[in-house]
C-alpha atoms as a PDB file:
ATOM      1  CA  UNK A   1     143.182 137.581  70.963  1.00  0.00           C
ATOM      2  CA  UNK A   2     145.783 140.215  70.994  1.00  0.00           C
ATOM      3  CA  UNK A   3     146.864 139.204  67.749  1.00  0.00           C
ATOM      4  CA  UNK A   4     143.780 139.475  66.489  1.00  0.00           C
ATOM      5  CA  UNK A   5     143.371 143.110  67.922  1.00  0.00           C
ATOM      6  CA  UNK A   6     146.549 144.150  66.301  1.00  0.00           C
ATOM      7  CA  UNK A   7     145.369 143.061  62.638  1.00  0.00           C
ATOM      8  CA  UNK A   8     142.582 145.098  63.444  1.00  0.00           C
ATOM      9  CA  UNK A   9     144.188 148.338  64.347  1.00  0.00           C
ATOM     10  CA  UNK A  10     146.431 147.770  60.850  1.00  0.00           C
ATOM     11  CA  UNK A  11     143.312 147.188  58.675  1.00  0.00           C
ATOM     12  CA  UNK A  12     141.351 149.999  60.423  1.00  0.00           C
ATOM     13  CA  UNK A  13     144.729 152.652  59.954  1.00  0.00           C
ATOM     14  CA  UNK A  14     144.533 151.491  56.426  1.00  0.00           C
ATOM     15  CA  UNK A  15     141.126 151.778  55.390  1.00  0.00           C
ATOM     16  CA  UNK A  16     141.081 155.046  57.514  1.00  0.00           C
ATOM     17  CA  UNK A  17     144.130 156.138  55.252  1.00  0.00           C
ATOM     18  CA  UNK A  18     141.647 155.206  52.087  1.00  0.00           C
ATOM     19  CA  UNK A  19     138.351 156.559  52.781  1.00  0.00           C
ATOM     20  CA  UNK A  20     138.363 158.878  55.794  1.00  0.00           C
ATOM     21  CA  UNK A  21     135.442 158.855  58.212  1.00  0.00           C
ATOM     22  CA  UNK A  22     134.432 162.230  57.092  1.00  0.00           C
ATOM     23  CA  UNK A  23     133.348 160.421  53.433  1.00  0.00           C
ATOM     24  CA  UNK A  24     131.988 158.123  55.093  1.00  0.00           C
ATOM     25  CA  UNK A  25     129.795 160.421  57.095  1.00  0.00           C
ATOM     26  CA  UNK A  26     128.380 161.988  54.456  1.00  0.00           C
ATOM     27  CA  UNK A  27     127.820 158.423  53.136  1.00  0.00           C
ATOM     28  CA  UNK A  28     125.449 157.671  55.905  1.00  0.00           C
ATOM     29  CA  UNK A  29     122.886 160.043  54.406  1.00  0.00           C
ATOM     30  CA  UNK A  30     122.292 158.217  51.522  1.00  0.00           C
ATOM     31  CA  UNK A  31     121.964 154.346  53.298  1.00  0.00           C
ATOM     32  CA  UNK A  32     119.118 152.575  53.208  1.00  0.00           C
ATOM     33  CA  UNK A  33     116.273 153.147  55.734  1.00  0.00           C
ATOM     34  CA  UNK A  34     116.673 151.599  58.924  1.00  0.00           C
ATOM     35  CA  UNK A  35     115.002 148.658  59.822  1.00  0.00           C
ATOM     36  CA  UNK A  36     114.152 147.151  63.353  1.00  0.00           C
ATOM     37  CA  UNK A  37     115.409 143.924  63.630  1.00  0.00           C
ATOM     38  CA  UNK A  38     113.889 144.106  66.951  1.00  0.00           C
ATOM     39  CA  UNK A  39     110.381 144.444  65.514  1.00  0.00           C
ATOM     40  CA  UNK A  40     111.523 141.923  63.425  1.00  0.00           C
ATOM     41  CA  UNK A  41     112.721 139.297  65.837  1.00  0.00           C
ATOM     42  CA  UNK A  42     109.103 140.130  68.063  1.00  0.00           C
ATOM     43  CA  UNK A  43     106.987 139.392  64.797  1.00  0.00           C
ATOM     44  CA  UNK A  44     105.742 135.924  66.103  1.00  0.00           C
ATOM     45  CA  UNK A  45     104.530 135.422  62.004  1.00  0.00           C
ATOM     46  CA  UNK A  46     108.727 135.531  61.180  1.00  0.00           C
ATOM     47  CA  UNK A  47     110.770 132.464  61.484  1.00  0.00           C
ATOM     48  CA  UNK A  48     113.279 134.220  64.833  1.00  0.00           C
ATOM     49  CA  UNK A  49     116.339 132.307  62.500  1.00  0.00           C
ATOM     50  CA  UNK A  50     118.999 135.190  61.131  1.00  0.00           C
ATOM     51  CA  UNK A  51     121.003 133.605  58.722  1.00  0.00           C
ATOM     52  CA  UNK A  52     125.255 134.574  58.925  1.00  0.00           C
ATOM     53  CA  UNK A  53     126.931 135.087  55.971  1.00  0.00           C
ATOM     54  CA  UNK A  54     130.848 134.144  56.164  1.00  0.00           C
ATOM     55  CA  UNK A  55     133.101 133.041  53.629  1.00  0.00           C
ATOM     56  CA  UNK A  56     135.384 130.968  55.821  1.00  0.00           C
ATOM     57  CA  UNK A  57     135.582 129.351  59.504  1.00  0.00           C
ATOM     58  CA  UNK A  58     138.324 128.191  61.453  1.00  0.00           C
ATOM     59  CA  UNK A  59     140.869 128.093  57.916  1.00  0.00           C
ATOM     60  CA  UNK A  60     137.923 125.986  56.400  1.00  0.00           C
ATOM     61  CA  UNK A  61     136.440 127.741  53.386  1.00  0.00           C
ATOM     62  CA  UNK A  62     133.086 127.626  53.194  1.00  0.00           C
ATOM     63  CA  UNK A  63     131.915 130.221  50.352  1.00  0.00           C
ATOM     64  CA  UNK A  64     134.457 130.881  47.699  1.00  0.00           C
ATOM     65  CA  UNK A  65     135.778 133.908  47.134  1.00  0.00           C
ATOM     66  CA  UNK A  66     134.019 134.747  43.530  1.00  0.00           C
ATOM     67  CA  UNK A  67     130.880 133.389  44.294  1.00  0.00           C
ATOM     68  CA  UNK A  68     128.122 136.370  45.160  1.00  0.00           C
ATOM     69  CA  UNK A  69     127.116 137.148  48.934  1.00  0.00           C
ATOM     70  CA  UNK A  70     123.608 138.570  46.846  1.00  0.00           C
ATOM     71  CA  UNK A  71     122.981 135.029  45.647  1.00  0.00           C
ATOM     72  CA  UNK A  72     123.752 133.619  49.520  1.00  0.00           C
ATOM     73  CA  UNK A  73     121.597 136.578  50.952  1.00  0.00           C
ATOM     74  CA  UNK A  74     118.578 136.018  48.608  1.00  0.00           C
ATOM     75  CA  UNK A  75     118.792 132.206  48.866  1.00  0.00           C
ATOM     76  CA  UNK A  76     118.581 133.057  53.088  1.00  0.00           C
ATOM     77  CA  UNK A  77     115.720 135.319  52.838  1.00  0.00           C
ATOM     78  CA  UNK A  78     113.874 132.820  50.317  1.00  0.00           C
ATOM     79  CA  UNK A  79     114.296 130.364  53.063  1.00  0.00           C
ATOM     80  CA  UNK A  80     112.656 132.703  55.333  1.00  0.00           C
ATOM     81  CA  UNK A  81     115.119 134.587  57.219  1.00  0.00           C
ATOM     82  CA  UNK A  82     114.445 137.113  59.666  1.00  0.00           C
ATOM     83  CA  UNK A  83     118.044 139.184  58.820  1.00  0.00           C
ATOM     84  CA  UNK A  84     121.008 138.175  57.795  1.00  0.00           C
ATOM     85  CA  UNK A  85     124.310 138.788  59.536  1.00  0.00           C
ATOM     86  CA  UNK A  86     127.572 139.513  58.022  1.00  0.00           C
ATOM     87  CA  UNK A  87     131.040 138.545  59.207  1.00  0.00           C
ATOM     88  CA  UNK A  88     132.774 141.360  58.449  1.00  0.00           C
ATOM     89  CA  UNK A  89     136.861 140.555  59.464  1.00  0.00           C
ATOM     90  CA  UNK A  90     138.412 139.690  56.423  1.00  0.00           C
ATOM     91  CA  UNK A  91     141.319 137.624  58.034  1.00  0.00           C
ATOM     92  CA  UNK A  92     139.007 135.349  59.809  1.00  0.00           C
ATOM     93  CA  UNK A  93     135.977 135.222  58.003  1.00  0.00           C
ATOM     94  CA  UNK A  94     136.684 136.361  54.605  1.00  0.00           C
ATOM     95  CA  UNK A  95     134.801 139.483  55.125  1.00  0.00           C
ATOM     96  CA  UNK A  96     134.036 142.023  52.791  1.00  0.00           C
ATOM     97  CA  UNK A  97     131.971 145.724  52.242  1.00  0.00           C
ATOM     98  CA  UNK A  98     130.713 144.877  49.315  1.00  0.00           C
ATOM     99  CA  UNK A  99     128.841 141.931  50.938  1.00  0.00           C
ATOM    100  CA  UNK A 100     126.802 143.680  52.945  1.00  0.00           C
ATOM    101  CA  UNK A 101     126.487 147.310  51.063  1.00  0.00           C
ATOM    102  CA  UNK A 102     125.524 145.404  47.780  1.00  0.00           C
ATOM    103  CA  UNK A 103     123.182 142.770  49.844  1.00  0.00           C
ATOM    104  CA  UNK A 104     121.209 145.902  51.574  1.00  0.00           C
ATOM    105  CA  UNK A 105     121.091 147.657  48.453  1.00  0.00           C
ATOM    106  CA  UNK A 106     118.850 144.572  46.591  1.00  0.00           C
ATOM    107  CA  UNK A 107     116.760 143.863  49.861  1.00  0.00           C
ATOM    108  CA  UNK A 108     116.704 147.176  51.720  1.00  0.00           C
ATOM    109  CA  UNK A 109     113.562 145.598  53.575  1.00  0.00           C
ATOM    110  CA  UNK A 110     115.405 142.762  55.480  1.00  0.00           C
ATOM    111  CA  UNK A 111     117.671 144.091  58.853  1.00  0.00           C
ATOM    112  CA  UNK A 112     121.027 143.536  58.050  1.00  0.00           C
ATOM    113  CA  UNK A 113     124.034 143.289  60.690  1.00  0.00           C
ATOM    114  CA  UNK A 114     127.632 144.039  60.800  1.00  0.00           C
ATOM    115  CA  UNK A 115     129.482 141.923  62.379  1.00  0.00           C
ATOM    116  CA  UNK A 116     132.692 142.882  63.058  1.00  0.00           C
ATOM    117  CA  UNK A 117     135.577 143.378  66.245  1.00  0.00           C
ATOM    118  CA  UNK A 118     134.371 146.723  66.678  1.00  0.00           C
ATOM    119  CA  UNK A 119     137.128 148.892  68.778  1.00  0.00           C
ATOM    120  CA  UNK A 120     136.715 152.269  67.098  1.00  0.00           C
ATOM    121  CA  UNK A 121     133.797 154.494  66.319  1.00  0.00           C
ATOM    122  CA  UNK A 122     135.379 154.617  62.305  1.00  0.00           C
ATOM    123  CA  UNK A 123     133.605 151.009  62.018  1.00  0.00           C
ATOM    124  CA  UNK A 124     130.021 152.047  63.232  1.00  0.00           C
ATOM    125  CA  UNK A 125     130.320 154.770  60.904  1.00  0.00           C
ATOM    126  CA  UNK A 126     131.137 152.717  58.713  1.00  0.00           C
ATOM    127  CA  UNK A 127     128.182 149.996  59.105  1.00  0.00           C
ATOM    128  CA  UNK A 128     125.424 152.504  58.994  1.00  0.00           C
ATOM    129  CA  UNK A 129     127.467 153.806  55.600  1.00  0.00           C
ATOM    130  CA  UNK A 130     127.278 150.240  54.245  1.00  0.00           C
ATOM    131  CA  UNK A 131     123.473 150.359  54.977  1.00  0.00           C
ATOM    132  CA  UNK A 132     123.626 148.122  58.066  1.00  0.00           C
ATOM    133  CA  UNK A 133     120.510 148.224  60.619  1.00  0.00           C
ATOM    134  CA  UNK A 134     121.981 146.753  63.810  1.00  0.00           C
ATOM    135  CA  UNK A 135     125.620 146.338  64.975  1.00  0.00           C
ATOM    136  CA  UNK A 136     127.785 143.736  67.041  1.00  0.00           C
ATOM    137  CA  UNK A 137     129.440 144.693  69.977  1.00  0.00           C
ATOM    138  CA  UNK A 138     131.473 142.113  71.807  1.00  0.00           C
ATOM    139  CA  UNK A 139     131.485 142.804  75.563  1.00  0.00           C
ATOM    140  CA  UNK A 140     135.008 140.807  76.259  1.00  0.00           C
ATOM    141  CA  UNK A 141     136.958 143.217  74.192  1.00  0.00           C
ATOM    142  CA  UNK A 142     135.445 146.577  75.793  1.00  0.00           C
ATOM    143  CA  UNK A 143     135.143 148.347  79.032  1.00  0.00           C
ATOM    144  CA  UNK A 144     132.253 150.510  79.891  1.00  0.00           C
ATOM    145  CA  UNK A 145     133.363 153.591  78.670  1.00  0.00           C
ATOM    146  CA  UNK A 146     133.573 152.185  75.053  1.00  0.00           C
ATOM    147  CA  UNK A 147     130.361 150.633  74.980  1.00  0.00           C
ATOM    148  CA  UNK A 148     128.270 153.334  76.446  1.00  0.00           C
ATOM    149  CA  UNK A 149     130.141 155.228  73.636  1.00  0.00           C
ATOM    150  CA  UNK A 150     129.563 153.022  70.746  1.00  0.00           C
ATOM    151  CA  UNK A 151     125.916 152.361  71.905  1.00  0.00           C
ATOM    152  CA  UNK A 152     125.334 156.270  71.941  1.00  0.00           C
ATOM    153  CA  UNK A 153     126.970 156.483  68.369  1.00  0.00           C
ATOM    154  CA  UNK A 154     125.083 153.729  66.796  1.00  0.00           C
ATOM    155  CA  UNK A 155     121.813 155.085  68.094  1.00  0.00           C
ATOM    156  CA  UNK A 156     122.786 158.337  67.284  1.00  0.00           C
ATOM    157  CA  UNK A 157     122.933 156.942  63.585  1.00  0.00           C
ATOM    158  CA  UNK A 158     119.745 155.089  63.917  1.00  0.00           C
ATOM    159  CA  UNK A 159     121.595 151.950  64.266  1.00  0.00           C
ATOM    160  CA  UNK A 160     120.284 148.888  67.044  1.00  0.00           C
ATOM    161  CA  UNK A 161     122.938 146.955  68.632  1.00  0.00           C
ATOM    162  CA  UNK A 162     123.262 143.719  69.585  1.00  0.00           C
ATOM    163  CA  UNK A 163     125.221 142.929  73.341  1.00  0.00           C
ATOM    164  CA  UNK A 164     127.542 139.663  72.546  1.00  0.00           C
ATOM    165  CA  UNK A 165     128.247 138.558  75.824  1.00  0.00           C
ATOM    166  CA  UNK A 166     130.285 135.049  76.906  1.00  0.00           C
ATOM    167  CA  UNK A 167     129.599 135.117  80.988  1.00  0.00           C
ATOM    168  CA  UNK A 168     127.839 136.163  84.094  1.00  0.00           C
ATOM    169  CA  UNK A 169     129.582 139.470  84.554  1.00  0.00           C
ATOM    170  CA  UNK A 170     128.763 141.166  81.420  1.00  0.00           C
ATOM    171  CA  UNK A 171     125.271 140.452  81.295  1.00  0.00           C
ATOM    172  CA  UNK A 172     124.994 141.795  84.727  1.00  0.00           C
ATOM    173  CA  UNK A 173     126.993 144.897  83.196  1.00  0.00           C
ATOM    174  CA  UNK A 174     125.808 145.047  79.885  1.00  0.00           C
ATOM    175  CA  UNK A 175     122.241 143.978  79.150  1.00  0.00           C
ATOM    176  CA  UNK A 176     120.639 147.419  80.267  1.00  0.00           C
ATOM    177  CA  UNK A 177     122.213 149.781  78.131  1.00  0.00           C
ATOM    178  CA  UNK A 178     121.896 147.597  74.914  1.00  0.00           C
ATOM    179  CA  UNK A 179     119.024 146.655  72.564  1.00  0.00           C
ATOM    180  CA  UNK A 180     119.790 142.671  71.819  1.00  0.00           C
ATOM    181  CA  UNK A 181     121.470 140.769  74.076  1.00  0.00           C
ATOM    182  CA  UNK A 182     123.120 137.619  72.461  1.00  0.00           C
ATOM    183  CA  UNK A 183     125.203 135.191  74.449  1.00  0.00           C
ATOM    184  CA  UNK A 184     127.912 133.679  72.498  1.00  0.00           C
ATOM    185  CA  UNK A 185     128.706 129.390  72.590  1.00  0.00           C
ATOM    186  CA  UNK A 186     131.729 129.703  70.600  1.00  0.00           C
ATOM    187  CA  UNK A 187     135.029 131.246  70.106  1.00  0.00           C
ATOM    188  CA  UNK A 188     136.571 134.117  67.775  1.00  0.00           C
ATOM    189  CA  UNK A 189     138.798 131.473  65.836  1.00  0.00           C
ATOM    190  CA  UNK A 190     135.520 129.615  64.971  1.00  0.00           C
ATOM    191  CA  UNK A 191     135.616 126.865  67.613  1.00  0.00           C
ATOM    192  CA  UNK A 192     132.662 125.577  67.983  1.00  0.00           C
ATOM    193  CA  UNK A 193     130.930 125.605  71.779  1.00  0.00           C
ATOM    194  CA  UNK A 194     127.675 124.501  73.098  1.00  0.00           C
ATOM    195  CA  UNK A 195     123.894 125.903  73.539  1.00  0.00           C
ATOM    196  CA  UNK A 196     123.900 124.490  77.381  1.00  0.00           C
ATOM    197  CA  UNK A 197     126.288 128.690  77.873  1.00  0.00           C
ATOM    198  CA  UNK A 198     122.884 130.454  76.568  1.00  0.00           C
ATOM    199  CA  UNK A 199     120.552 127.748  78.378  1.00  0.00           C
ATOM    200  CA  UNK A 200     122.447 128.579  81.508  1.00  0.00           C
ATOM    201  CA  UNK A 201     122.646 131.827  81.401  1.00  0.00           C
ATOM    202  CA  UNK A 202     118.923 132.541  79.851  1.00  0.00           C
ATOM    203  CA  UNK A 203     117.782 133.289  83.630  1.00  0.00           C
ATOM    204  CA  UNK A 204     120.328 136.309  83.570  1.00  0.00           C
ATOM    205  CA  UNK A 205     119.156 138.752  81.544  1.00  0.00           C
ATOM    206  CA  UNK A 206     116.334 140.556  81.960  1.00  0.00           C
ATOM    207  CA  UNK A 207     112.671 139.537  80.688  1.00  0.00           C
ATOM    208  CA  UNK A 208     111.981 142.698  79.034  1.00  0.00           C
ATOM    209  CA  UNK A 209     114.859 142.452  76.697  1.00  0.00           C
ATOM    210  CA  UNK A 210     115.630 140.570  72.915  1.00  0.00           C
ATOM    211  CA  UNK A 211     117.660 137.261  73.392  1.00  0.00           C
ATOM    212  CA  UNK A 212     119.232 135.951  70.734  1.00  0.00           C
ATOM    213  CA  UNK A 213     121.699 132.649  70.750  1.00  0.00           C
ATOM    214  CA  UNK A 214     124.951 131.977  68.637  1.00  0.00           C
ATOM    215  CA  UNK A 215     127.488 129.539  67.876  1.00  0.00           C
ATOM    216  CA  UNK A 216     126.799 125.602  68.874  1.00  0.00           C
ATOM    217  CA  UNK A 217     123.357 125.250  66.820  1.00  0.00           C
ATOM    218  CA  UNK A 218     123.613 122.709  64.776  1.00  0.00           C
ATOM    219  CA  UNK A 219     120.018 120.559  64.417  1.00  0.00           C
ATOM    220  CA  UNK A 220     116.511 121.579  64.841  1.00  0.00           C
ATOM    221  CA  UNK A 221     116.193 120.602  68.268  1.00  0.00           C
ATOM    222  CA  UNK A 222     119.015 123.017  69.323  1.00  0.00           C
ATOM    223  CA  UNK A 223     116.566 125.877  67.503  1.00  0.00           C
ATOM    224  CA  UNK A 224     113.603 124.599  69.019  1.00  0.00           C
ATOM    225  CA  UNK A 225     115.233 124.257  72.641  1.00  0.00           C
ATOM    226  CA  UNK A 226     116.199 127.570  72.823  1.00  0.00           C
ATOM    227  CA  UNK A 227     113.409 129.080  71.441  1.00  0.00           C
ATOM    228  CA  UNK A 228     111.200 127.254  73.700  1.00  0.00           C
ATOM    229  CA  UNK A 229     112.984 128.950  77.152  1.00  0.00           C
ATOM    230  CA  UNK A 230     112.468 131.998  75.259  1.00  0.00           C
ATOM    231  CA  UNK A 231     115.002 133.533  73.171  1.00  0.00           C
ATOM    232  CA  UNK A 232     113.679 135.783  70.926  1.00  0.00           C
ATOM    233  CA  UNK A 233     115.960 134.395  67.872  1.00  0.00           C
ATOM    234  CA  UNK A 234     119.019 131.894  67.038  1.00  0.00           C
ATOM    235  CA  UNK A 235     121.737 132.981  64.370  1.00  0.00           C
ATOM    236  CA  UNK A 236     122.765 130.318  62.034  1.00  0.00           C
ATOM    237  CA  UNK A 237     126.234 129.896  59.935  1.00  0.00           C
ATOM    238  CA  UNK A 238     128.118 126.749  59.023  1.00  0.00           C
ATOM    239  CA  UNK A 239     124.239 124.906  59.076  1.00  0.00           C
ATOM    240  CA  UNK A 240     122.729 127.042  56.573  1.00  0.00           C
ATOM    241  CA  UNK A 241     126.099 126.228  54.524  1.00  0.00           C
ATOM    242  CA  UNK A 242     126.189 122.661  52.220  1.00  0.00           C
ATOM    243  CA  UNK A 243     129.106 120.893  53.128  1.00  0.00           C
ATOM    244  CA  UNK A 244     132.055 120.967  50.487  1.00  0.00           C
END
């Protein structure tokens, strides 16, 4: 994980040194309208699946490189999609800007997410720039401070974010301030985990808030088991994907 954190920091300085956060600023005020993926995910008429869009998993490619995340994200939607999430960290997803910004820009009526290790208010800039509606925030890799920061930002930008949260602790800590809570079955690297985390901890959060479930979901009785506690939707990636 610190590794990971450190490629971070160099792509953020980078991109920072390329398009400072002022440009991206005024950026913002030309992005698509926001829209609620929480209205979205509580629209019992909607299918609750958001579809993740990532060009690679654990090394394995899964999307080439030159093939179009448009064609992926209109193929997702046509297959009845509440949203679509995007993996933004190019290192270990394949990640890209365009993905998203060009995605929102041909369906500016389906929530989109960004994805991303978020450690510095440049990205959540950034995401509402690209015309994201909802952002990740991943409560292992921040303290309290930082997300009570980030969450005031993102709102402040019209933005709804979703909690990911691995154990007991953060829930307790976390599921308040935040608009989605999502546990998480797997790992950063793309190791795969299991939906008995989000089945335990389903009692956890609170009944008034969205639950959403990621990583482990492989057939339709995972979906259906989870939906059937209650969480409010499940997030799909290397399922939605034909095998190579």
């Amino acid at each position: 994980m610190e590794y990971i954190l450190k490629a971070k920091e160099i792509e953020l300085a980078k991109k920072e040194q390329e398009t400072p956060i002022e440009i991206l600023e005024q950026l913002t005020l030309n992005a698509s309208k926001p829209i609620s993926l929480v209205e979205a995910l509580m629209d019992p008429l909607k299918s609750h699946i958001i579809a993740e869009f990532k060009r690679k998993t654990n090394n394995k490619e899964l999307i080439s490189a030159s093939e179009s995340a448009v064609n992926w994200t209109s193929r997702f939607i046509n297959g009845h999609a509440v949203a679509v999430s995007f993996k933004m960290d190019n290192a270990l997803y394949g990640g890209t800007s365009d993905d998203l910004y060009q995605s929102k820009q041909l369906f500016p009526d389906t929530p989109m997410i960004y994805d991303d290790i978020i450690i510095d208010p440049y990205q959540i800039v950034e995401a509402r720039a690209l015309g994201a509606d909802a952002i990740c925030l991943y409560s292992s890799l921040l303290d309290v401070e930082n997300v009570n920061a980030f969450i005031q930002l993102a709102h402040l930008l019209d933005m709804e974010v979703i909690m990911c949260i691995k154990d007991r602790e953060d829930i307790i800590k976390f599921s308040d301030v935040t608009d989605i809570v999502c546990i998480i079955n797997s790992n950063f690297d793309g190791t795969d985990g299991d939906i008995q985390q989000s089945i335990d901890l389903y009692h956890l959060i609170p009944q008034d808030k969205i639950k959403i479930s990621a990583g482990g979901i492989h057939t339709q009785n995972h979906i259906n088991t989870l939906l059937d506690i209650g969480y409010d939707g499940v997030i799909l990636g290397t399922i939605l994907v034909p095998s190579n």
